[in-house]
N, C-alpha and C. Protein backbone atom coordinates (compact mmCIF):
# COMPACT_ATOMS: atom_id res chain seq x y z
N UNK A 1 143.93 108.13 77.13
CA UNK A 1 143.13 107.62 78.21
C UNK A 1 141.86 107.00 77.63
N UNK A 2 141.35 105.64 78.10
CA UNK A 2 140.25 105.11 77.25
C UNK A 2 139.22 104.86 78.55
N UNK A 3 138.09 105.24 78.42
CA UNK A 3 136.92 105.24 79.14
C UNK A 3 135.94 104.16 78.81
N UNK A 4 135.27 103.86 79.38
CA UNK A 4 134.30 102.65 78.59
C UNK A 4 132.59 102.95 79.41
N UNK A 5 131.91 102.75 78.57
CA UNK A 5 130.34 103.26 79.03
C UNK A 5 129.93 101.91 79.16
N UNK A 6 129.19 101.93 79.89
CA UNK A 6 128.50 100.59 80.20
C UNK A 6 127.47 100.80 80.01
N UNK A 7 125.99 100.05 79.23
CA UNK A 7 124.70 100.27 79.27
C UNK A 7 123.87 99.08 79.47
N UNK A 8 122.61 99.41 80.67
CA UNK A 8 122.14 98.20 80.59
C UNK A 8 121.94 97.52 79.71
N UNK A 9 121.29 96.05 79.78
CA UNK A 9 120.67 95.73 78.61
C UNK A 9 118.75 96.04 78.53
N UNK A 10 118.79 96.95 77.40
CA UNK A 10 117.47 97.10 76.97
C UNK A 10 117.12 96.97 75.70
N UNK A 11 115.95 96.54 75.38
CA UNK A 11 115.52 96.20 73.94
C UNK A 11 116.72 97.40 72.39
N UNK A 12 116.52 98.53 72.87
CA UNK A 12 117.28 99.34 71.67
C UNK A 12 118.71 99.34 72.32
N UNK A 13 119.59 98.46 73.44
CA UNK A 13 120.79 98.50 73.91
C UNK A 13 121.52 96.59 73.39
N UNK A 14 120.20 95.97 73.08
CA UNK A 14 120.83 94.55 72.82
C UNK A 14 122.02 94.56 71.95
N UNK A 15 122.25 95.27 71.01
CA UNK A 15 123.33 95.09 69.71
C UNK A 15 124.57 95.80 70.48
N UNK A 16 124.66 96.46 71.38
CA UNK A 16 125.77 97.03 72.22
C UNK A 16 126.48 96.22 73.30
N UNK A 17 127.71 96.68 73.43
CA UNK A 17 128.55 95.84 74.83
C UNK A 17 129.33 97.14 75.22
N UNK A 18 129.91 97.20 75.82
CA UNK A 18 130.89 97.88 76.79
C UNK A 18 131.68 98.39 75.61
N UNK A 19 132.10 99.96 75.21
CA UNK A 19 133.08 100.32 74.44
C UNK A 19 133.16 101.54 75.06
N UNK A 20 134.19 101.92 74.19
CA UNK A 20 134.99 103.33 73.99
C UNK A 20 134.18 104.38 73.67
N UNK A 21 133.96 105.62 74.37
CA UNK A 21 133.51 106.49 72.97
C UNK A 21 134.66 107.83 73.50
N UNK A 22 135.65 107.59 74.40
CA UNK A 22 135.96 108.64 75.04
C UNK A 22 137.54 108.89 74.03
N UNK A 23 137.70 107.20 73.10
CA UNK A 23 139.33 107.53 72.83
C UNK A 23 138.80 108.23 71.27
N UNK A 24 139.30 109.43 71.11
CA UNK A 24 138.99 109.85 69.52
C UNK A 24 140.73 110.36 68.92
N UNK A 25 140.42 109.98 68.11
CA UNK A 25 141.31 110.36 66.81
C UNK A 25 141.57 111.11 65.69
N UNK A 26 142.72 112.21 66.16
CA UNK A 26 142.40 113.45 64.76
C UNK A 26 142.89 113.09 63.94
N UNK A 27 141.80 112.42 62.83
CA UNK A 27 142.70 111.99 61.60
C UNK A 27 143.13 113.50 60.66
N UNK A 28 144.53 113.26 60.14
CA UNK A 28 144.90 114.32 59.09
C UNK A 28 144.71 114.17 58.14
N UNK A 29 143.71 114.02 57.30
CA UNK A 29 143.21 113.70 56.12
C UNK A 29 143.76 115.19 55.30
N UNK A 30 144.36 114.98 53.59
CA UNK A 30 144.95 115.99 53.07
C UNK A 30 143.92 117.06 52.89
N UNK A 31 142.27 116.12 52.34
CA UNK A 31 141.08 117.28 51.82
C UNK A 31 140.22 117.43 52.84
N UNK A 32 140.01 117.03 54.39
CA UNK A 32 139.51 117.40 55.26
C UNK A 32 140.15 116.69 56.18
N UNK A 33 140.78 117.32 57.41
CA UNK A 33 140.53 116.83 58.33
C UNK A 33 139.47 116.23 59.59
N UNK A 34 139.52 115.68 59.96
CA UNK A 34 138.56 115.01 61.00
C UNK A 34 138.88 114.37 62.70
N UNK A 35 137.83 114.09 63.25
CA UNK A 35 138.48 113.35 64.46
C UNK A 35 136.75 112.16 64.25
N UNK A 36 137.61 110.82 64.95
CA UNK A 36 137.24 109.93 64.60
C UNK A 36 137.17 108.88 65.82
N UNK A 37 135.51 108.19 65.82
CA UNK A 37 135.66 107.18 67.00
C UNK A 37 134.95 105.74 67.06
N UNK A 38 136.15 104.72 67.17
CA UNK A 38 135.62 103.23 66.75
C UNK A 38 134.54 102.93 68.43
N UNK A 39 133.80 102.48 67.63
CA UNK A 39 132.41 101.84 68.34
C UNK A 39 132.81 100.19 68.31
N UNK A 40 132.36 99.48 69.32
CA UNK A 40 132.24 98.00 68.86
C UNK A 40 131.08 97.92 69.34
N UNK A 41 130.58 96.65 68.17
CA UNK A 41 129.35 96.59 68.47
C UNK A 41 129.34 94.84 69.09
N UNK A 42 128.14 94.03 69.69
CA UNK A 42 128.39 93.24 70.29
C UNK A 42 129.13 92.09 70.21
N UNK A 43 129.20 91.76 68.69
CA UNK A 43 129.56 90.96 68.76
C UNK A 43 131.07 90.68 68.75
N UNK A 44 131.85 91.41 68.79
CA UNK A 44 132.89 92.24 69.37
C UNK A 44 133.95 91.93 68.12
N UNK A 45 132.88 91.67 66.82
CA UNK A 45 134.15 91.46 65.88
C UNK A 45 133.57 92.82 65.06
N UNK A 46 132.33 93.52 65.29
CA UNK A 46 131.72 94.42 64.14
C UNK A 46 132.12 95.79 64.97
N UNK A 47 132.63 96.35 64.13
CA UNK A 47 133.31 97.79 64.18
C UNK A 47 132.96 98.60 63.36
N UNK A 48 132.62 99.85 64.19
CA UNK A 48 132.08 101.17 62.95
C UNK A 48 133.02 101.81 63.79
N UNK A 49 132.98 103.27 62.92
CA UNK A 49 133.56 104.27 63.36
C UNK A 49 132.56 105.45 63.40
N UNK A 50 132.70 106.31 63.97
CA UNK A 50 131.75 108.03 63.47
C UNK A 50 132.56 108.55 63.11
N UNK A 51 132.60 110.38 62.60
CA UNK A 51 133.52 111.08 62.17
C UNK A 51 132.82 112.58 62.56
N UNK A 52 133.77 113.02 62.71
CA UNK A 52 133.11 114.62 62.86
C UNK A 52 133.68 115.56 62.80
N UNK A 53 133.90 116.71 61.43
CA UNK A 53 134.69 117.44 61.15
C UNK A 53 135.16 118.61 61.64
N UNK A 54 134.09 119.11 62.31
CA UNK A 54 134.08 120.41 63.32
C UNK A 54 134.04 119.93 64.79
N UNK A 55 134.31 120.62 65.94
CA UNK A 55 134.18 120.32 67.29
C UNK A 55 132.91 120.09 67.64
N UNK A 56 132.14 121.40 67.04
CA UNK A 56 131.00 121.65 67.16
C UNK A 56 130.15 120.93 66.10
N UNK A 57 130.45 120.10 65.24
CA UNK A 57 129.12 119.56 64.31
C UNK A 57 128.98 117.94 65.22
N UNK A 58 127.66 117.77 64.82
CA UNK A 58 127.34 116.02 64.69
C UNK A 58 128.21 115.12 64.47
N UNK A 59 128.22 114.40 65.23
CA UNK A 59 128.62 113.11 64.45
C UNK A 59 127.91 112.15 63.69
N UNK A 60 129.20 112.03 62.85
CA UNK A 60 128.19 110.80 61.87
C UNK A 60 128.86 109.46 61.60
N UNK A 61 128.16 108.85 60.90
CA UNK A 61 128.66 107.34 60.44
C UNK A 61 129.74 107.27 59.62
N UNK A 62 130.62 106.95 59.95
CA UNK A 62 131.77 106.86 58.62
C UNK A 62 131.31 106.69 57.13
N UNK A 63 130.26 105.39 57.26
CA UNK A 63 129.96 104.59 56.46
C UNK A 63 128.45 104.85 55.50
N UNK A 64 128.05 106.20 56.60
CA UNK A 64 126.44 106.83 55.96
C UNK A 64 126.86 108.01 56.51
N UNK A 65 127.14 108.77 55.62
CA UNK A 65 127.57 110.39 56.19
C UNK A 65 126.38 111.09 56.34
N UNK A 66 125.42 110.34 56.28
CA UNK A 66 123.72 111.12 56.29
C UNK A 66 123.03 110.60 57.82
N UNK A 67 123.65 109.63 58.57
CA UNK A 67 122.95 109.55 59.51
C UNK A 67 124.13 109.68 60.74
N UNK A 68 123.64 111.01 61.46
CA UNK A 68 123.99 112.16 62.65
C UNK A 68 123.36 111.92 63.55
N UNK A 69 124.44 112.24 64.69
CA UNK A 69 123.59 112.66 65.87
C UNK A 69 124.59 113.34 66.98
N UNK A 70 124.04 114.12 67.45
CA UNK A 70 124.91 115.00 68.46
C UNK A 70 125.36 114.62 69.18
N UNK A 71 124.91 113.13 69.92
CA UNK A 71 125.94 112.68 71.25
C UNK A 71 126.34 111.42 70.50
N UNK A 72 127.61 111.09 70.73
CA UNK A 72 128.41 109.97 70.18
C UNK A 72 127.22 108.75 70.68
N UNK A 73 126.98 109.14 72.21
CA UNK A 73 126.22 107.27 72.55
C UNK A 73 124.86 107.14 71.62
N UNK A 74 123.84 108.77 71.44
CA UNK A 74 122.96 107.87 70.43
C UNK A 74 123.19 107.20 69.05
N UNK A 75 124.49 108.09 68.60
CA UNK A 75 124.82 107.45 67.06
C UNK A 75 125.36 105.87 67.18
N UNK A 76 126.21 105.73 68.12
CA UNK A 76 126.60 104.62 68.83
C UNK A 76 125.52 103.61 68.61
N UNK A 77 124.65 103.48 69.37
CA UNK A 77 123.42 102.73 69.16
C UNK A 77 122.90 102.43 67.95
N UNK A 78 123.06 103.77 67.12
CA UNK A 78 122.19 103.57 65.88
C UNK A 78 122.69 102.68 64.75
N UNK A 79 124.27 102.94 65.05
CA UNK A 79 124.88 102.69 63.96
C UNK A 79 125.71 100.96 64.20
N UNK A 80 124.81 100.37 65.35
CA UNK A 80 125.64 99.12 65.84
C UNK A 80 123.80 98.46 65.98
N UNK A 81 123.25 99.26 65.73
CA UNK A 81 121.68 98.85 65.25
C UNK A 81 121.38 97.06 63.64
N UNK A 82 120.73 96.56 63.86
CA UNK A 82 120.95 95.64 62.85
C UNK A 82 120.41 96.03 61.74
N UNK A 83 119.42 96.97 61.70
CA UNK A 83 119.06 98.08 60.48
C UNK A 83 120.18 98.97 59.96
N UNK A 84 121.13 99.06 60.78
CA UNK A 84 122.50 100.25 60.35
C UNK A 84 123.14 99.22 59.25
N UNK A 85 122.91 97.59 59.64
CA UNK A 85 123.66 96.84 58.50
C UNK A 85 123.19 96.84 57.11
N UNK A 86 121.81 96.43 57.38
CA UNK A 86 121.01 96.25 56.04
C UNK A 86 121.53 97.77 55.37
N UNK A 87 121.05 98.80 55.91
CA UNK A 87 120.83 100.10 55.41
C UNK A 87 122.79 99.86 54.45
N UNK A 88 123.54 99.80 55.26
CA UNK A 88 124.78 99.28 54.39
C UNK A 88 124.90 98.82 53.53
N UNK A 89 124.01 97.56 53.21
CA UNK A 89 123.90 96.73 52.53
C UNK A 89 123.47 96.96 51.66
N UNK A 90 122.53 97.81 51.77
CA UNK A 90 121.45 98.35 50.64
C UNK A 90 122.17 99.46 49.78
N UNK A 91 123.07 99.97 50.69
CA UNK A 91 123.24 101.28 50.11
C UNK A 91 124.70 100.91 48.97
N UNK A 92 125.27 99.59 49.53
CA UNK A 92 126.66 98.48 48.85
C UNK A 92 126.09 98.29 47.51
N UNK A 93 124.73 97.73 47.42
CA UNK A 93 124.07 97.36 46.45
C UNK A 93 123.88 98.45 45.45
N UNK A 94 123.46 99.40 46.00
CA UNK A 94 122.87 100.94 45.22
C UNK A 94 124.60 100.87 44.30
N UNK A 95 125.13 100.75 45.08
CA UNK A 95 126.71 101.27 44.59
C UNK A 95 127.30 100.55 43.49
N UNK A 96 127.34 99.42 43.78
CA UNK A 96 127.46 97.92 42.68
C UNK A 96 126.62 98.54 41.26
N UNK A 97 125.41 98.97 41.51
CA UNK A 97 124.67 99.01 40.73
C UNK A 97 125.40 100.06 40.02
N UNK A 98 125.33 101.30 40.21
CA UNK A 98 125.43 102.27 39.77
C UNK A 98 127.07 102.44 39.28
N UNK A 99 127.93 101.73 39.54
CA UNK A 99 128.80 101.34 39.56
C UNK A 99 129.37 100.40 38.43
N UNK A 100 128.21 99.41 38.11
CA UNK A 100 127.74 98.55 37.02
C UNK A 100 127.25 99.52 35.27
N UNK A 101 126.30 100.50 36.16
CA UNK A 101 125.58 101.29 34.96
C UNK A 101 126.57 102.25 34.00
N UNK A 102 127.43 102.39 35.15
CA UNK A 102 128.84 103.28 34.48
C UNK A 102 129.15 102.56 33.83
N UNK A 103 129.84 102.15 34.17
CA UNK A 103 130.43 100.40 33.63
C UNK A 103 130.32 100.35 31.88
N UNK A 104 128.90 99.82 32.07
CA UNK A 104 127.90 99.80 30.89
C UNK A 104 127.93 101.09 29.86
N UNK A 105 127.49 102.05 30.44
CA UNK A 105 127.90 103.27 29.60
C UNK A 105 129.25 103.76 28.79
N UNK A 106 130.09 103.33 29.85
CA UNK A 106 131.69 103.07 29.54
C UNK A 106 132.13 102.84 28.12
N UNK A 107 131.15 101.48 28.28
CA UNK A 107 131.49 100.45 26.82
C UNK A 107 130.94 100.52 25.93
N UNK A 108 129.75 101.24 26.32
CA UNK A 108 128.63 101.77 24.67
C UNK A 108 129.76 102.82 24.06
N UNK A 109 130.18 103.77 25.28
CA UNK A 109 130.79 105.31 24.46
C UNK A 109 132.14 104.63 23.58
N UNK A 110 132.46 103.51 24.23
CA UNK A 110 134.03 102.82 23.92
C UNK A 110 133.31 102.54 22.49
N UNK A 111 132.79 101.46 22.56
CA UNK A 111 132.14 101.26 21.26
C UNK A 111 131.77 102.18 20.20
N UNK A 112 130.39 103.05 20.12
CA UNK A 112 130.38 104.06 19.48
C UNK A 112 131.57 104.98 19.34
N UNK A 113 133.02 104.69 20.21
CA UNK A 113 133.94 105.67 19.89
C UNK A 113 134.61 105.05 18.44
N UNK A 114 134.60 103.78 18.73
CA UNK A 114 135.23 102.68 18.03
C UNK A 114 134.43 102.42 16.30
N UNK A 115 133.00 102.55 16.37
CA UNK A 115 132.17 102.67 15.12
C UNK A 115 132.89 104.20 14.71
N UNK A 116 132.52 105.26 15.54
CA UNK A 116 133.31 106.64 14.57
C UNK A 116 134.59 106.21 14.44
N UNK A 117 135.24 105.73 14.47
CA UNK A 117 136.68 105.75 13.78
C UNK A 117 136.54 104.54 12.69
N UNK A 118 135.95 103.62 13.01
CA UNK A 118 135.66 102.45 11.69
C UNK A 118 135.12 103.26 10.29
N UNK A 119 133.79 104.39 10.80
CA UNK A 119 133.23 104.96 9.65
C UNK A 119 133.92 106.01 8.71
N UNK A 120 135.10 106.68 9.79
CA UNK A 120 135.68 107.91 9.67
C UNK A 120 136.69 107.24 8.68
N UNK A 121 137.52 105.96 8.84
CA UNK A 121 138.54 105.38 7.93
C UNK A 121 137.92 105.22 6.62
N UNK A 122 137.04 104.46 6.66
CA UNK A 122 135.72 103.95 5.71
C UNK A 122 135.53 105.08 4.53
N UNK A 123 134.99 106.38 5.36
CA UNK A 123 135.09 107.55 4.57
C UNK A 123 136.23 107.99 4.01
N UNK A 124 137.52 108.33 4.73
CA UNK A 124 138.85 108.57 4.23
C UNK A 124 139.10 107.43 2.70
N UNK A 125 138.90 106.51 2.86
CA UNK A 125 139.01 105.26 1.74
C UNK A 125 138.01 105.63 0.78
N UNK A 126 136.74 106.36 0.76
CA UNK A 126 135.91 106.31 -0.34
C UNK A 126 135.97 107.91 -0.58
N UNK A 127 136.55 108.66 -0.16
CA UNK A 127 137.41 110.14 -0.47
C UNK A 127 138.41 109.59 -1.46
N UNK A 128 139.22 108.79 -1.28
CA UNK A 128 140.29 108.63 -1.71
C UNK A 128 140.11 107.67 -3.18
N UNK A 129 139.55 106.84 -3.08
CA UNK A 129 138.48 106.06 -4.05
C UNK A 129 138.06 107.13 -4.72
N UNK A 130 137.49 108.14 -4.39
CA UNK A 130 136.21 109.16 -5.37
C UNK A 130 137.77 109.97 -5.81
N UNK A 131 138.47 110.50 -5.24
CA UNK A 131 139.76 111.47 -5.66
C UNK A 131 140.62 110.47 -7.01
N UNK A 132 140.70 108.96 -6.82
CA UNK A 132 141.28 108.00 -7.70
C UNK A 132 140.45 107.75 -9.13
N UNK A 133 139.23 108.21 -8.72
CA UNK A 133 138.08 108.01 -10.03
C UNK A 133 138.12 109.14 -10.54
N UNK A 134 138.05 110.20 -10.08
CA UNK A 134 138.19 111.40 -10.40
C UNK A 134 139.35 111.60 -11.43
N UNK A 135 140.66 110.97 -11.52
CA UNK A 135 141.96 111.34 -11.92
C UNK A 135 141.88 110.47 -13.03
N UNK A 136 140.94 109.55 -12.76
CA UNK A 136 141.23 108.53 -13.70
C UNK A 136 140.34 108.85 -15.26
N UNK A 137 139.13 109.58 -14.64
CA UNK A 137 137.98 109.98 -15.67
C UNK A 137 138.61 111.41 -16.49
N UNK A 138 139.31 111.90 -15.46
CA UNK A 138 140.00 112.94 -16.20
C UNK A 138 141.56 112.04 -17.33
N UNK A 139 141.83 111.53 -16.67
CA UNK A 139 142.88 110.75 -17.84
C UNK A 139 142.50 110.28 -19.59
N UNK A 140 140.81 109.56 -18.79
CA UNK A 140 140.53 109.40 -20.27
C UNK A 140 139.83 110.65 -20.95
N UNK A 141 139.60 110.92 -20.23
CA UNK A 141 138.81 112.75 -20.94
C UNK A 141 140.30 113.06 -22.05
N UNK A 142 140.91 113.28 -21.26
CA UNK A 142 142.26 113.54 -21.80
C UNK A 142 142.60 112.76 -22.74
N UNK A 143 142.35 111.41 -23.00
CA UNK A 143 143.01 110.32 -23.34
C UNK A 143 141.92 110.70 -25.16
N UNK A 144 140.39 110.64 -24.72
CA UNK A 144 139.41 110.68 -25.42
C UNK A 144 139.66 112.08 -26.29
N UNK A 145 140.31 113.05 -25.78
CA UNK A 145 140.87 114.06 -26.75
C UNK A 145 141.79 114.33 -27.57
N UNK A 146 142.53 113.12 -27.08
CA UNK A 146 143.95 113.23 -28.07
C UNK A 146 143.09 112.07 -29.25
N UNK A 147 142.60 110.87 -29.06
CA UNK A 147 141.97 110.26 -29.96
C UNK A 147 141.18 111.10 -30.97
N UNK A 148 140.37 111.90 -30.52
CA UNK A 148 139.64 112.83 -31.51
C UNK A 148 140.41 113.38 -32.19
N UNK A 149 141.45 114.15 -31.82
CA UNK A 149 142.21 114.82 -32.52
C UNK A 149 143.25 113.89 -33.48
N UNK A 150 143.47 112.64 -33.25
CA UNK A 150 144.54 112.14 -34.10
C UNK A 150 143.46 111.61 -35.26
N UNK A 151 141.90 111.42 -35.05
CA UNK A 151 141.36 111.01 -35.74
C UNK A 151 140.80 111.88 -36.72
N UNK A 152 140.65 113.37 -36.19
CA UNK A 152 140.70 114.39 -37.39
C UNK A 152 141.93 114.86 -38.02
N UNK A 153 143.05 114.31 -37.68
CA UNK A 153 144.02 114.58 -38.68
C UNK A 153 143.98 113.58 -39.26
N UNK A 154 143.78 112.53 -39.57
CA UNK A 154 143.51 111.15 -40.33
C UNK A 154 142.10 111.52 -40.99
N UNK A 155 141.85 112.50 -41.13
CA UNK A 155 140.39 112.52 -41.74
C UNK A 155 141.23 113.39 -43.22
């Protein structure tokens, strides 16, 4: 059954037209369920929703889970408000950003993961280098003792 509220027009009612707040929807979400209700706002293409997890809690913004209000029509208002957009907008931006900074961090750790394994080979090669010099100094050690000795039997 769908109901529709009508409100005059007043300065904090301009961004509103005639909607729904009566049809709600229990969404079955797997990690919370909810029940859920589309708002239109005037210009009858901008659509929010609220959400509200308990019978008894607030509703809130789908889209700003921080801004509540106990009766669907004031959130209604607030959230079909032209500040509810910016505040979106702003908060899209925050997200991009932070979103970006990961990003960024991502590719330093990728990188620095990428220098430790360049240095770590690097080292393995001059282990292996120092283990090859090693065998080799012992060869002539070796080498330098049999000379001594063939040269004191020739003495």
């Amino acid at each position: 059954m769908t109901g529709f509220i009508l409100f005059s027009a007043t300065a904090s009612a301009q961004n509103l037209v005639p909607y729904s707040l009566r049809q709600v929807w229990y969404i079955e979400d797997e990690e919370r369920p909810y029940w859920e209700v589309r708002v239109t706002c005037n210009d009858l293409k901008t659509f929010r929703y609220m959400i509200r997890y308990e019978e008894s809690a607030p509703w809130c913004a789908k889209q700003a889970p921080d801004l509540c209000a106990k009766e669907k029509v004031q959130l209604a208002f607030d959230i079909c408000d032209d500040s509810f957009s910016e505040r979106i907008a702003e908060a899209q931006r925050q997200q991009t950003l932070e979103a970006e900074e990961l990003a960024r961090r991502d590719r330093l750790k990728a990188e620095l993961l990428q220098q430790a394994a360049v240095l770590q080979e690097r080292r393995r090669q001059l282990d292996s280098r120092k283990a090859e010099l090693q065998r080799r100094e012992q060869a002539l050690s070796a080498r330098e003792s049999e000379l001594s000795e063939q040269k004191a039997k020739l003495q």
